[in-house]
Protein backbone atom coordinates (compact mmCIF):
# COMPACT_ATOMS: atom_id res chain seq x y z
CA UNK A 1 23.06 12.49 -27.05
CA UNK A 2 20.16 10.62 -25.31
CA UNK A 3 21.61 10.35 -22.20
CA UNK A 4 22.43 14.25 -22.21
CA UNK A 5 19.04 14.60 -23.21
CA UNK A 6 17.91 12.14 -20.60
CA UNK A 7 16.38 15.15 -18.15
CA UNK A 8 14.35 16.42 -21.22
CA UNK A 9 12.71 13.35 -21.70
CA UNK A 10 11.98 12.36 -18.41
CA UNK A 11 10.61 15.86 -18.02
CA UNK A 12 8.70 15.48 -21.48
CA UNK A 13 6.99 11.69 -20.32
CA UNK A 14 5.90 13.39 -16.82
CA UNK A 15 4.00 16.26 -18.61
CA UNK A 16 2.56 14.15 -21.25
CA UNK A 17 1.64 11.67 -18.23
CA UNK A 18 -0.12 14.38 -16.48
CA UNK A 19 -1.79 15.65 -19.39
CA UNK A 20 -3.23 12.27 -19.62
CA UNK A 21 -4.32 12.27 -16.26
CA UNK A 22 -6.24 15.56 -16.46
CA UNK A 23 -7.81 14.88 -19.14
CA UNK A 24 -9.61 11.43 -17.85
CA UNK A 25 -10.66 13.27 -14.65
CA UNK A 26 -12.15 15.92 -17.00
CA UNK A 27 -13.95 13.60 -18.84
CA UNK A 28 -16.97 12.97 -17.05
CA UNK A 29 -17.34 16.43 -16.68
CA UNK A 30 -17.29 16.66 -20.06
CA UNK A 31 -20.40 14.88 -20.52
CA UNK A 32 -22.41 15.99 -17.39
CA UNK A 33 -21.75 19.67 -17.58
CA UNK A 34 -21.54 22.16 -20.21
CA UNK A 35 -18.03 23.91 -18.98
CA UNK A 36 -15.65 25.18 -21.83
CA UNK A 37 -12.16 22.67 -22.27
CA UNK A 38 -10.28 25.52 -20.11
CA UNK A 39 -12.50 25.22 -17.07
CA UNK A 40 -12.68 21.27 -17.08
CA UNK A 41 -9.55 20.82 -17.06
CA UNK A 42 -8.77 23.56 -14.34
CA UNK A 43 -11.39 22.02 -11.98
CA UNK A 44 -9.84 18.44 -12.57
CA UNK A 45 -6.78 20.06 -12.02
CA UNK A 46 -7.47 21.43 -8.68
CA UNK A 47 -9.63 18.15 -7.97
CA UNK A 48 -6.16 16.26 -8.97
CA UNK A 49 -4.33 18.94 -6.47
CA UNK A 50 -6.75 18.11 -3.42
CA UNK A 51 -6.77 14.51 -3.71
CA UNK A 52 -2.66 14.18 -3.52
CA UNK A 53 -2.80 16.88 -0.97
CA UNK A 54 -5.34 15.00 1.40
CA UNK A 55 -3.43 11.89 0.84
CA UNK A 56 0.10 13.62 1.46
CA UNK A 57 -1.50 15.51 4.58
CA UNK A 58 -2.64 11.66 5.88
CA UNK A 59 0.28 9.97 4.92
CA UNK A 60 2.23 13.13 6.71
CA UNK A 61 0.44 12.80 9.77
CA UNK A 62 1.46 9.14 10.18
CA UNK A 63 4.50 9.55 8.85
CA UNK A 64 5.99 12.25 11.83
CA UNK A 65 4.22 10.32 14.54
CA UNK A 66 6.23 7.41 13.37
CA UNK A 67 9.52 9.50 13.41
CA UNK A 68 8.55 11.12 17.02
CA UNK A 69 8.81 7.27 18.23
CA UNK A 70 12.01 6.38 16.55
CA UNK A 71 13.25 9.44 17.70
CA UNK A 72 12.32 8.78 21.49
CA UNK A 73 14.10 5.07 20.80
CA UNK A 74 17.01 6.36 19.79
CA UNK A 75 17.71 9.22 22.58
CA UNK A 76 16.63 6.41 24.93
CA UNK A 77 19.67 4.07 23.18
CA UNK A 78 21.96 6.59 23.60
CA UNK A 79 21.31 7.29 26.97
CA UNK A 80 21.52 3.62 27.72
CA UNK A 81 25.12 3.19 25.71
CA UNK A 82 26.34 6.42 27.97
CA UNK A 83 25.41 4.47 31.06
CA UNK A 84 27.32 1.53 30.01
């Protein structure tokens, strides 16, 4: 029954594990402002949201300028087999 279960679980420990993380990044702003629970955790949310998004975007970035080259190798490979 676990393993049948398995997708519930895994789904259940990545909520709980988000949870988690919203709430430390809503901490602070616990203590330095005097926002309702609600709005904390929306604005660490959306802080949360920005800060994978600028890493994604950076890592992106990289990432297809990287592929562009290995792309370029591999035309340039293929054209040399043909010639062979």
């Amino acid at each position: 029954m676990l393993w049948k279960l398995s997708d519930v679980i895994l789904l259940a420990v990545g909520a709980m594990l988000i949870a988690t993380l919203l709430h430390v990044v809503a901490e602070p702003l616990e203590r330095w402002t005097p926002l309702p629970a609600w709005s904390r955790l929306l604005v660490s949310g959306l802080v949360v949201i920005g800060l994978f998004g600028a890493a994604g975007w950076m890592l992106w970035s990289r990432m297809s300028a990287e592929f562009s080259e290995v792309i370029k190798r591999a035309v340039a490979a293929t054209h040399q087999l043909q010639e062979q």
